[in-house]
C-alpha atoms as a PDB file:
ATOM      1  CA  UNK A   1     -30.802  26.622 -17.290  1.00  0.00           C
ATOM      2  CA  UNK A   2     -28.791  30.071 -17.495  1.00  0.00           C
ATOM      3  CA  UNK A   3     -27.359  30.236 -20.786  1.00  0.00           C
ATOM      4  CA  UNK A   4     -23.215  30.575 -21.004  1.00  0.00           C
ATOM      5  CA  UNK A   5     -21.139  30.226 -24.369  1.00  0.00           C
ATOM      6  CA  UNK A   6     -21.014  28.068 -27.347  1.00  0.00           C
ATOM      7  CA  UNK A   7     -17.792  26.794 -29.362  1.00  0.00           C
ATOM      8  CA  UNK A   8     -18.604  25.495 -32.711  1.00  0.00           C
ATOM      9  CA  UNK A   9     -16.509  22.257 -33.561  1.00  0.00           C
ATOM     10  CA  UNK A  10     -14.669  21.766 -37.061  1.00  0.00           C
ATOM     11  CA  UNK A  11     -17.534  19.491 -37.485  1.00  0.00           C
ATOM     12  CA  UNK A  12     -20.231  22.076 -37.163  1.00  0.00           C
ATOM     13  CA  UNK A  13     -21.890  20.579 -34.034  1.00  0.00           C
ATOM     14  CA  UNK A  14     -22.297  22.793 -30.613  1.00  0.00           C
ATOM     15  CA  UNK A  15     -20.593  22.489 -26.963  1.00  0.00           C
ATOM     16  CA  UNK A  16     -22.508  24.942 -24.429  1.00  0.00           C
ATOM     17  CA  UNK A  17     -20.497  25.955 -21.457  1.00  0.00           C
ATOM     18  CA  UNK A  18     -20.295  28.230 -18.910  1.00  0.00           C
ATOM     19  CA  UNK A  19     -17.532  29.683 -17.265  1.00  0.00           C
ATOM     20  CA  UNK A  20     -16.808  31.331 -13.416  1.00  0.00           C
ATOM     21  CA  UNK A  21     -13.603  32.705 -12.302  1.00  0.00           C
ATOM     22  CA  UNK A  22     -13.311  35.262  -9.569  1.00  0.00           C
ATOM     23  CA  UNK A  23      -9.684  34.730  -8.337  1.00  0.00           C
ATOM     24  CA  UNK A  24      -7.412  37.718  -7.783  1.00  0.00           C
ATOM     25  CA  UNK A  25      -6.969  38.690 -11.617  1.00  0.00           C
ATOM     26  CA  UNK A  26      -3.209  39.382 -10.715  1.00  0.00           C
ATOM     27  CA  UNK A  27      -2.478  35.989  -9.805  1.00  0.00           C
ATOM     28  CA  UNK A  28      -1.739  32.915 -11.948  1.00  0.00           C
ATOM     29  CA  UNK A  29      -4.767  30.642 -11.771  1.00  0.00           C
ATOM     30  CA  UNK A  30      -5.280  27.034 -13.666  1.00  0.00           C
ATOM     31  CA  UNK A  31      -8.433  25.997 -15.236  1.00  0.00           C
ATOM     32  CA  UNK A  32     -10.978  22.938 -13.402  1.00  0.00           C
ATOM     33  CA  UNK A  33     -13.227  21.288 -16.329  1.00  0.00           C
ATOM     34  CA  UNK A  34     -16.273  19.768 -14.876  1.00  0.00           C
ATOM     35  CA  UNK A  35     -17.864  17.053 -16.694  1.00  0.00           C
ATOM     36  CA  UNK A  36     -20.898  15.870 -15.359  1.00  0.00           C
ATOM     37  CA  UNK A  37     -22.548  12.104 -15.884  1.00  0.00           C
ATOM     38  CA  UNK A  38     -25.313  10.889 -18.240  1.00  0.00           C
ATOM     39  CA  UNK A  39     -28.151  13.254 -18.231  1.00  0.00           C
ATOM     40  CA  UNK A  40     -26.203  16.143 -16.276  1.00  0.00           C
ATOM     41  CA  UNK A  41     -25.472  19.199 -17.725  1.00  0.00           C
ATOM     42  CA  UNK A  42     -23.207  22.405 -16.822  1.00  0.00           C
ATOM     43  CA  UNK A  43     -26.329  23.631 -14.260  1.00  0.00           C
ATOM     44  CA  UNK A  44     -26.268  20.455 -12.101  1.00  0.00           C
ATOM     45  CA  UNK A  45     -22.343  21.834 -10.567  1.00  0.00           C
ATOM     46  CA  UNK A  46     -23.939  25.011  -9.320  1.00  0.00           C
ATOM     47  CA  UNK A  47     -23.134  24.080  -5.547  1.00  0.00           C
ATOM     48  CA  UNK A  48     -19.599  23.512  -7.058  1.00  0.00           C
ATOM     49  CA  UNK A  49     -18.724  27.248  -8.513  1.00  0.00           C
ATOM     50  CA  UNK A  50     -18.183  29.448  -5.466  1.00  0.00           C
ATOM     51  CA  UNK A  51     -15.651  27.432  -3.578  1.00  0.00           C
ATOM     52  CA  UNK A  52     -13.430  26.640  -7.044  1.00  0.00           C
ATOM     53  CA  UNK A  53     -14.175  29.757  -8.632  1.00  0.00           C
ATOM     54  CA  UNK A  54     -12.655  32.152  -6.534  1.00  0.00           C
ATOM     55  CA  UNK A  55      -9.044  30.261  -6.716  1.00  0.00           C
ATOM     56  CA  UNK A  56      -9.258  28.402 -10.376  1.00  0.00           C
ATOM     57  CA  UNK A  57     -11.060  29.026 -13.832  1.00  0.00           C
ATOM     58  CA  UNK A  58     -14.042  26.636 -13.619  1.00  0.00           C
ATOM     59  CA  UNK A  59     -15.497  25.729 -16.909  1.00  0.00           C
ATOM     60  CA  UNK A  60     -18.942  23.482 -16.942  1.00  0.00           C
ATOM     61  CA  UNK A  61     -19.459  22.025 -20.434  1.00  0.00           C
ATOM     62  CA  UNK A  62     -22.646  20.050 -21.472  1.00  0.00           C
ATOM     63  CA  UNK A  63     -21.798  16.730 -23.279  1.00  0.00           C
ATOM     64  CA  UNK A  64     -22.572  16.226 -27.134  1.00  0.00           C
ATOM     65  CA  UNK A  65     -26.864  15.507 -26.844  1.00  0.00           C
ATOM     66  CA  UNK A  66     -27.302  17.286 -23.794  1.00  0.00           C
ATOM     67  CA  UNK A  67     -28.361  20.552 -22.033  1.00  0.00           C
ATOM     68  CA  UNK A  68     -27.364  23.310 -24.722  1.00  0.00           C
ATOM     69  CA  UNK A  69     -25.482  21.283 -27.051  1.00  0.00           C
ATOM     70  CA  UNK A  70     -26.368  19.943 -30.164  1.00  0.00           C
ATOM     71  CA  UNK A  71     -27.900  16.894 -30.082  1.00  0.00           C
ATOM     72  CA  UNK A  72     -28.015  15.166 -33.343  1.00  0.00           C
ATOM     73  CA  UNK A  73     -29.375  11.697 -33.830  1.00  0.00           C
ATOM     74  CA  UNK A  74     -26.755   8.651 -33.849  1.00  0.00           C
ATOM     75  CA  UNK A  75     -28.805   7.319 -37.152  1.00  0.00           C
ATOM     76  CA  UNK A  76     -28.233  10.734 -38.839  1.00  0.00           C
ATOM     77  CA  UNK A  77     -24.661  11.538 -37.176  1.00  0.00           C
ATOM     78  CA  UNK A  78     -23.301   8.519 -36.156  1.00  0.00           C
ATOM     79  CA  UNK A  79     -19.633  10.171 -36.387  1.00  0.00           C
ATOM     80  CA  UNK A  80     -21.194  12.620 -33.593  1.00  0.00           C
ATOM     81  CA  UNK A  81     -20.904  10.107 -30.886  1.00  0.00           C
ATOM     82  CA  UNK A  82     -18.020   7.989 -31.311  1.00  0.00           C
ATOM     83  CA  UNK A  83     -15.238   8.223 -28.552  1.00  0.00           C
ATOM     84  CA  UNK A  84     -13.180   9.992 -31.299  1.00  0.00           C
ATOM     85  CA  UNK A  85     -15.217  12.663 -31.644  1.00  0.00           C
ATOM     86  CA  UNK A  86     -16.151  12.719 -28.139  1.00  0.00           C
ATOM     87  CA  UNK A  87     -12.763  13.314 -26.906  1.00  0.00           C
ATOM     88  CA  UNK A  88     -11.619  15.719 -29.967  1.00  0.00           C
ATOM     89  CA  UNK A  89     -14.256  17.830 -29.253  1.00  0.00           C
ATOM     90  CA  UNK A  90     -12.869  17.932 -25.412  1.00  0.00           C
ATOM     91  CA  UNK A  91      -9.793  18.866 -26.815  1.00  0.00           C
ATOM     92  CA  UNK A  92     -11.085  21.303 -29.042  1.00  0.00           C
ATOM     93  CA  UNK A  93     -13.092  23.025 -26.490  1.00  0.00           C
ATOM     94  CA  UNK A  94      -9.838  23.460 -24.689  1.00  0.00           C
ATOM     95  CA  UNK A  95      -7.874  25.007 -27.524  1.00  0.00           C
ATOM     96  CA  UNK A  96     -10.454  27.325 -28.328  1.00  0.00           C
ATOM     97  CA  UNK A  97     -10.501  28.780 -24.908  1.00  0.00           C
ATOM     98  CA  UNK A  98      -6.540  28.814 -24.760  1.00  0.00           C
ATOM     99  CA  UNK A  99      -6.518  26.198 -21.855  1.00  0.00           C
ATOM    100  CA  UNK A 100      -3.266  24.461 -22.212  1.00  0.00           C
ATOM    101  CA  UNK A 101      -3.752  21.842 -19.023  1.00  0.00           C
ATOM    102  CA  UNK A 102      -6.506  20.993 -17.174  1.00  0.00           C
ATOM    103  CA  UNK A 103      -7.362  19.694 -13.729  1.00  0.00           C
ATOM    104  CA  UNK A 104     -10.386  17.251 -15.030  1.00  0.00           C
ATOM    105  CA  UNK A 105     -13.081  16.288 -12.883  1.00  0.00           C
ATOM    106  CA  UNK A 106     -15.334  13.755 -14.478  1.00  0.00           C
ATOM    107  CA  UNK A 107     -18.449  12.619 -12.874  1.00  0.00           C
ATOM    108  CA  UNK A 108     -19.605   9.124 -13.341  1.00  0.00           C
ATOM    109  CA  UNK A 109     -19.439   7.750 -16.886  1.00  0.00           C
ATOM    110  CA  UNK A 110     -17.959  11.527 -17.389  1.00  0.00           C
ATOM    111  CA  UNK A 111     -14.989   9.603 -15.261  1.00  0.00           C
ATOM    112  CA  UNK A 112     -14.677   6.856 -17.988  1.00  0.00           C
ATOM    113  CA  UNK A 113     -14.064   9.542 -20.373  1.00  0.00           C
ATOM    114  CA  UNK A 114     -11.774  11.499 -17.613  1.00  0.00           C
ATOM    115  CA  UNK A 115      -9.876   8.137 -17.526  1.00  0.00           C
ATOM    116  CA  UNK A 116      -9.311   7.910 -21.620  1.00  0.00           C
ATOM    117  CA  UNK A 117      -8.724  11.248 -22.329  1.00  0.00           C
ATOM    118  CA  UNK A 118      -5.807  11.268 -18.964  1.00  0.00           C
ATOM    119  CA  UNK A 119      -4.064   8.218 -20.771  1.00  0.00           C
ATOM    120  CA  UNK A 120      -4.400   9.363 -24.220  1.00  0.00           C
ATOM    121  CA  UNK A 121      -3.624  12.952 -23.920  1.00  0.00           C
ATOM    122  CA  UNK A 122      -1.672  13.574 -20.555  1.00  0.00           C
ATOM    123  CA  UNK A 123       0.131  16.214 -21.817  1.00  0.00           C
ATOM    124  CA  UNK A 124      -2.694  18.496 -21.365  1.00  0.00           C
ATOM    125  CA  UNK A 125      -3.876  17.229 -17.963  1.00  0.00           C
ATOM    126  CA  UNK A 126      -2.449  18.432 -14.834  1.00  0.00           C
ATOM    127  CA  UNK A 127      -4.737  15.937 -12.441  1.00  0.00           C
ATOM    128  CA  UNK A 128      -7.704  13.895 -13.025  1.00  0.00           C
ATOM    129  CA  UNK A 129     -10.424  13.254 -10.421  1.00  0.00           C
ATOM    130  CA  UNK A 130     -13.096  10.685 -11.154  1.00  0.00           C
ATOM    131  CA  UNK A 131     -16.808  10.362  -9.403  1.00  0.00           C
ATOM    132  CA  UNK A 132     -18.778   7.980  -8.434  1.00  0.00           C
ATOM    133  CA  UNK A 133     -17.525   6.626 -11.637  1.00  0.00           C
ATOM    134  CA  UNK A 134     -17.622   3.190 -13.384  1.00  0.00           C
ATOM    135  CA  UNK A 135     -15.073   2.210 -15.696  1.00  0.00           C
ATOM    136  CA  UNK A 136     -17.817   0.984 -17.950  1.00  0.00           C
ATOM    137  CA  UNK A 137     -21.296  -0.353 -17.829  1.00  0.00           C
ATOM    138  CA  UNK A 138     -22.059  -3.982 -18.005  1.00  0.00           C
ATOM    139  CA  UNK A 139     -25.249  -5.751 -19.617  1.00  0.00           C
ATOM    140  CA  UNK A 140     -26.844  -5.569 -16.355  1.00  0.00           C
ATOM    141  CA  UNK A 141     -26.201  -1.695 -15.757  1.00  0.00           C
ATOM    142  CA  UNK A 142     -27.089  -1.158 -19.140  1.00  0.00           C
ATOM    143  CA  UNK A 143     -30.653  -3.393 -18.309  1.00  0.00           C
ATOM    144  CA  UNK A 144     -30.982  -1.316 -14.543  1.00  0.00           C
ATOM    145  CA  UNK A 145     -30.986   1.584 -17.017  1.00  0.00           C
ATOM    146  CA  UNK A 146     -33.403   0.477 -19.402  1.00  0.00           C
ATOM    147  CA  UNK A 147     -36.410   1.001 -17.245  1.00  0.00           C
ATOM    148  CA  UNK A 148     -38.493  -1.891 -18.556  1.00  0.00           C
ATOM    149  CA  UNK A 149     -38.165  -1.053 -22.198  1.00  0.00           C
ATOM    150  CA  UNK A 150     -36.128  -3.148 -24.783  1.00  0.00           C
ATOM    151  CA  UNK A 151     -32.944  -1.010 -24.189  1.00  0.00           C
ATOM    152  CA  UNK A 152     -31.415   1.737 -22.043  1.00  0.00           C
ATOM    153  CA  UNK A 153     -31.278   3.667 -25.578  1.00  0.00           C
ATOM    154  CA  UNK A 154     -34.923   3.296 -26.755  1.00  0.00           C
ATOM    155  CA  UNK A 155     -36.321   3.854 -22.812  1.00  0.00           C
ATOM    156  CA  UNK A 156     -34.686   7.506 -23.651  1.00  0.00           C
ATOM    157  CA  UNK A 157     -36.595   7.660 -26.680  1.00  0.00           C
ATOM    158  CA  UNK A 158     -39.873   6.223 -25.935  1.00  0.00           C
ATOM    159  CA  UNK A 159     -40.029   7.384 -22.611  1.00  0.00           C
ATOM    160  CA  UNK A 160     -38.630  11.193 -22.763  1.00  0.00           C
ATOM    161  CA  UNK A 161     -36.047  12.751 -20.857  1.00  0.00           C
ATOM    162  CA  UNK A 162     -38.187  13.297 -18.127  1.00  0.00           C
ATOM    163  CA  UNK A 163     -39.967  10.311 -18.001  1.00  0.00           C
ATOM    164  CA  UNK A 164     -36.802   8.148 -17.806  1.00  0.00           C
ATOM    165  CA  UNK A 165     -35.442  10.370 -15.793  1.00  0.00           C
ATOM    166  CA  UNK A 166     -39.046  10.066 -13.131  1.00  0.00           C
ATOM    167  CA  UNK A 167     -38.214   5.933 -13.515  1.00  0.00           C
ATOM    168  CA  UNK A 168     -34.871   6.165 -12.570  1.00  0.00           C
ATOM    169  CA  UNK A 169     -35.202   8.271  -9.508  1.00  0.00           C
ATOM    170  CA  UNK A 170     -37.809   5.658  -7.901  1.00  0.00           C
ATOM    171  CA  UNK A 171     -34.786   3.271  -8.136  1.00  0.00           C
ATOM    172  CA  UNK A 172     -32.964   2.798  -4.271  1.00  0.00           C
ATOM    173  CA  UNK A 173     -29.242   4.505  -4.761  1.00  0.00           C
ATOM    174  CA  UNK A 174     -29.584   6.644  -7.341  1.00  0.00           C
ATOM    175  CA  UNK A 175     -31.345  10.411  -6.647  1.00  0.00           C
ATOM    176  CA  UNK A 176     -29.544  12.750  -4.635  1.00  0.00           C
ATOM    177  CA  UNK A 177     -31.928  13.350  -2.626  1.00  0.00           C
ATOM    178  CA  UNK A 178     -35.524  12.655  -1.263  1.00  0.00           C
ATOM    179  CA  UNK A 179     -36.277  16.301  -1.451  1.00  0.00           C
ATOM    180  CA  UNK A 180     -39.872  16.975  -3.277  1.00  0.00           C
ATOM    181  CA  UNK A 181     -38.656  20.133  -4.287  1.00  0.00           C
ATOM    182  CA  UNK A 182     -35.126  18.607  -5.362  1.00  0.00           C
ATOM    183  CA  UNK A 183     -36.397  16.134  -6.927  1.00  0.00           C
ATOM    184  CA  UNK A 184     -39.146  18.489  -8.876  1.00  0.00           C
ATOM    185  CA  UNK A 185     -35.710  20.675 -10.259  1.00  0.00           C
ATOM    186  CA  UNK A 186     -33.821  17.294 -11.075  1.00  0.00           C
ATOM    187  CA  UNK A 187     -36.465  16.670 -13.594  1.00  0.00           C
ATOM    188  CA  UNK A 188     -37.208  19.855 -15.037  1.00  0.00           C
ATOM    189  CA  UNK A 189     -33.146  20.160 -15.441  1.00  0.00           C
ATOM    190  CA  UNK A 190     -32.682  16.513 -17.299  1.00  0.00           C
ATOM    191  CA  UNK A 191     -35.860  17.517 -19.272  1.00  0.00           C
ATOM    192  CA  UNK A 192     -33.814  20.134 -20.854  1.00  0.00           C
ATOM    193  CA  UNK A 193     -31.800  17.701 -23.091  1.00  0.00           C
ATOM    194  CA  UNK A 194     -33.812  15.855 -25.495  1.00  0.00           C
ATOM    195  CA  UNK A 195     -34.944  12.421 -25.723  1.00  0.00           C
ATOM    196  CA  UNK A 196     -33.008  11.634 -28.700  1.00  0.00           C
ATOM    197  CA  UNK A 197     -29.774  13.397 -27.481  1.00  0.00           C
ATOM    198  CA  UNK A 198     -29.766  11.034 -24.404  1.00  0.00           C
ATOM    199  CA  UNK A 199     -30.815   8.348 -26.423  1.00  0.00           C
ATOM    200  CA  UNK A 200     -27.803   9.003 -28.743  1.00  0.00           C
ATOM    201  CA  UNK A 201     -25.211   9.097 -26.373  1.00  0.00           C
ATOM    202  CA  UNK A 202     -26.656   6.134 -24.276  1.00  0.00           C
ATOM    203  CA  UNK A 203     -25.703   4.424 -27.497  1.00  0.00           C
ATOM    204  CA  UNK A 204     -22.241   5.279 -27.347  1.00  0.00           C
ATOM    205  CA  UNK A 205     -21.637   4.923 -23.592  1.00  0.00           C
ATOM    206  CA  UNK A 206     -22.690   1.323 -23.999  1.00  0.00           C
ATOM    207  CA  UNK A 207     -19.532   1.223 -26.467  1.00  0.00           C
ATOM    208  CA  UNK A 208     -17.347   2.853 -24.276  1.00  0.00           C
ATOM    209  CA  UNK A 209     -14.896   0.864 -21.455  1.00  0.00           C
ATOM    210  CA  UNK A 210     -11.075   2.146 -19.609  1.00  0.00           C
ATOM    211  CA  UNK A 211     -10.107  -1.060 -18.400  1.00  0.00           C
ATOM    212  CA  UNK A 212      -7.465  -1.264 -21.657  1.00  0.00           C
ATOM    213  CA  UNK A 213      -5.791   2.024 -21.147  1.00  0.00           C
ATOM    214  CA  UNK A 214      -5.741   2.246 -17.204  1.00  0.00           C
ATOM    215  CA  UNK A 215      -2.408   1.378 -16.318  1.00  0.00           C
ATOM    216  CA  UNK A 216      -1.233   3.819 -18.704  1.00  0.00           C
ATOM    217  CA  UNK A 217      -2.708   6.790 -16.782  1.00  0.00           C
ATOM    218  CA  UNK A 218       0.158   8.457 -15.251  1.00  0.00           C
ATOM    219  CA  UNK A 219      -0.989  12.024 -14.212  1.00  0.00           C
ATOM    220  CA  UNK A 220      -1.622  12.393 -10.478  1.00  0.00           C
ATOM    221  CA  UNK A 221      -5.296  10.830  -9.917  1.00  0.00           C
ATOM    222  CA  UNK A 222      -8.479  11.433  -7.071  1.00  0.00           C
ATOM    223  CA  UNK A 223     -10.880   8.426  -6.739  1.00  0.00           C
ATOM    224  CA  UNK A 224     -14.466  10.252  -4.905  1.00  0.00           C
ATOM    225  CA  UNK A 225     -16.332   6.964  -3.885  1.00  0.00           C
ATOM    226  CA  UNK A 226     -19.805   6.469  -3.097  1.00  0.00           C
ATOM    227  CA  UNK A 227     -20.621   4.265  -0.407  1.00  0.00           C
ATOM    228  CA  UNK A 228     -24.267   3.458  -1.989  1.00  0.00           C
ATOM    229  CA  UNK A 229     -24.078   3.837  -5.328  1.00  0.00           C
ATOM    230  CA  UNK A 230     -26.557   1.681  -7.645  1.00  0.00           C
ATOM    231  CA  UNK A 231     -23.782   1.883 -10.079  1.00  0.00           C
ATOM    232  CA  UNK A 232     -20.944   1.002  -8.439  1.00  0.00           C
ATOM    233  CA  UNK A 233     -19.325   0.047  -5.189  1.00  0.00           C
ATOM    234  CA  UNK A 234     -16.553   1.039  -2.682  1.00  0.00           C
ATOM    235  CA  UNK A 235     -15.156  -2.359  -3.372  1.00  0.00           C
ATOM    236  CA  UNK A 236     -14.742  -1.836  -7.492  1.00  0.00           C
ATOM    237  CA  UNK A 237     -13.629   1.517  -6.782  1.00  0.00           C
ATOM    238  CA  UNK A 238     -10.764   0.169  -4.347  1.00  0.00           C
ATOM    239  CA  UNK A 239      -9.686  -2.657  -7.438  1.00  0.00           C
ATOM    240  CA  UNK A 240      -9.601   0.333  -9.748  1.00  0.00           C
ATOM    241  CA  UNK A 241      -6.822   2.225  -7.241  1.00  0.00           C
ATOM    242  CA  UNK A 242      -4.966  -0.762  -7.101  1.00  0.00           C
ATOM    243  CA  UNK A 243      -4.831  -1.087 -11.152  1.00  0.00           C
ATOM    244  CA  UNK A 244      -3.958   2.888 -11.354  1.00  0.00           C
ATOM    245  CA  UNK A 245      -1.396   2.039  -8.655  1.00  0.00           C
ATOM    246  CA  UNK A 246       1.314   4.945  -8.002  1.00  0.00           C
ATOM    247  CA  UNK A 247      -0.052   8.126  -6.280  1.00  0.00           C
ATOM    248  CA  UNK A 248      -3.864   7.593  -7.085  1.00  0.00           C
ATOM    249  CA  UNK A 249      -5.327   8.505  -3.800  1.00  0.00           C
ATOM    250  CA  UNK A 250      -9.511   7.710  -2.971  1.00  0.00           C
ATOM    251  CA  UNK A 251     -11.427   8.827  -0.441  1.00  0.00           C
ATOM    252  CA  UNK A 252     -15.142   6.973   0.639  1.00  0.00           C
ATOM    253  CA  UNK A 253     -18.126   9.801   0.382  1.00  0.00           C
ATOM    254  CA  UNK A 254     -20.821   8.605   2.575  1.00  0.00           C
ATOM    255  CA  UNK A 255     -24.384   9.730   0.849  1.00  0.00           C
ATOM    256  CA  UNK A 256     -27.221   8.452   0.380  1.00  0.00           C
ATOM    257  CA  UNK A 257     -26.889   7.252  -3.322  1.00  0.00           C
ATOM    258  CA  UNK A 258     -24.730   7.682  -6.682  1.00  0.00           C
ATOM    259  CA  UNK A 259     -24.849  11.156  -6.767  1.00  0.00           C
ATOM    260  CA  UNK A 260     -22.388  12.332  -4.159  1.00  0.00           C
ATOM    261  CA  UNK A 261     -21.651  15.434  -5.808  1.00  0.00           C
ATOM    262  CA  UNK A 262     -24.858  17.138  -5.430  1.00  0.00           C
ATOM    263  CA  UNK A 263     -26.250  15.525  -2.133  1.00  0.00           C
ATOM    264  CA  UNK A 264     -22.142  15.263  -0.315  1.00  0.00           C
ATOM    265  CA  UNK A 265     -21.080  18.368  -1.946  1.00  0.00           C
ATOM    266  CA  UNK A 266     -18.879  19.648   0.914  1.00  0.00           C
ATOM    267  CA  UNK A 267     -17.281  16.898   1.641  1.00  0.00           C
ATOM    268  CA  UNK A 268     -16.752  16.383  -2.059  1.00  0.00           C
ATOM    269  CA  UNK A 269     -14.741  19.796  -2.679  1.00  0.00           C
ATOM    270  CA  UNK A 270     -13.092  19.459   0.479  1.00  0.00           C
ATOM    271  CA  UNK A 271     -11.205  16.115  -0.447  1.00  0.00           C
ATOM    272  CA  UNK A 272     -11.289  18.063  -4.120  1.00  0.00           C
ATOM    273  CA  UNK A 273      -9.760  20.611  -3.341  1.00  0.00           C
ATOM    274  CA  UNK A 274      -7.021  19.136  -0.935  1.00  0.00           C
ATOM    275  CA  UNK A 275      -6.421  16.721  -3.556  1.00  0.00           C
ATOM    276  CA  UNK A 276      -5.345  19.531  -5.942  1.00  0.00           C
ATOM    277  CA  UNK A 277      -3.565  21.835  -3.509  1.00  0.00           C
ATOM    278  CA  UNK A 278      -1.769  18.844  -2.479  1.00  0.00           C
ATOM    279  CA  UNK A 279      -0.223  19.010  -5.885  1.00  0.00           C
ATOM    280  CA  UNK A 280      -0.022  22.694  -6.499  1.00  0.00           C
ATOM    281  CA  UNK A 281       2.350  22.180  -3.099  1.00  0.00           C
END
């Protein structure tokens, strides 16, 4: 994982993140944040940085417990991962690199976040995009994601990063791709983050649900859906543009599982990036 930059919170914990911008320096420019699921970190939007980079300021940030940033236990810190902090230390991230609005793309549970932080904090959004993305994970998500062990939690722990990560990718509609060597970088990438640090925040994603606050999202919204997603379907993802209602636009990304970003990348930024130029227009 290349290194980037690291912001240190008010609460003395970490958030690595790179940033990419090569638009014309003359010209006005707004900033893209890309948050990527569980177990994703800022490396994982690589394919993503030369198309948005050369027209916006891209930032890739790695979520409290993984990639660079700190990644303190739940037992020790449980104020670390609480959708308080979470979302404060979005925010903060954003003041500290003098972003006023963003254009936020969250990937899967990243897009439950996307979804709270758009209703709560609109003011500082100028479009939210969602992928792939639940708006929370049920008892039998949580259980698909437990691998066997007692708890999706504890499989992080006992197993490791990379070994839950090796489990999950033998499950149908979840890797990217069947590509040995794709599949060998996958896991050397989510064994960067540690087994506690994805433990820890599987803890507070099974806390976290934007059913309540979804008709109060008002900022112009993309839905990117899977069509064979273990994690959710094109029919849940239709209900949720009915409940956003108003301009929410989504378009179906046929791949071969959830991760539509990495394996449909082009089609991904192409609906992206119309999305957003539709509004700049």
């Amino acid at each position: 994982m290349s290194p980037g930059q690291f912001i240190t919170h008010p609460s003395g914990e970490t958030t690595h993140y790179i940033a990419d911008c090569y638009a014309d320096p003359w010209k006005p420019r707004e900033t893209v944040l890309l948050q990527g699921g569980f177990a994703r970190h800022a490396t994982f939007f690589y394919q993503w940085v030369p198309a948005l980079s050369r027209h916006y300021n891209v930032i890739r940030r790695d979520l409290r417990g993984h990639g660079l940033s700190s990644a303190p236990s739940i037992s020790d810190k449980p104020g670390a991962y609480t959708l308080e902090t979470i979302l404060a230390e979005i925010l903060d991230t954003l003041d500290q690199l003098g972003v006023e609005k963003v254009h936020f793309f969250g990937e899967s549970t990243s897009g439950i976040l996307g979804e709270i932080f758009a209703a709560r904090y609109p003011q500082r959004v100028l479009s939210l995009t969602i992928c792939s993305s639940p708006t929370h994970l049920p008892k039998a998500t949580q259980d698909f994601l437990a691998m066997g062990q007692s708890s999706w939690p504890e499989a992080c722990r006992t197993l490791g990063s990379e070994g839950w990560a090796k489990a999950l990718s033998e499950r149908p509609g979840t890797m990217a791709s069947n590509d040995p060597a794709y599949r060998k970088w996958w896991l050397e990438q989510i064994s960067i983050s540690s087994a506690e640090g994805l433990g820890s925040y599987a803890e507070f994603l099974c806390t976290v649900d934007s059913r309540p606050i979804l008709d109060q999202i008002k900022v112009p919204m993309l839905i990117l859906a899977p069509t064979r997603s273990a994690a959710t379907s094109v029919a849940a993802q239709k209900d949720l543009q009915k409940v956003i209602g108003g301009s929410c636009q989504l378009v179906e990304i046929d791949g071969p599982g959830h991760e539509i970003y990495s394996e449909a990348t082009d089609k991904c930024i192409a609906a992206y990036l119309n999305f957003v130029r539709s509004i700049e227009r």
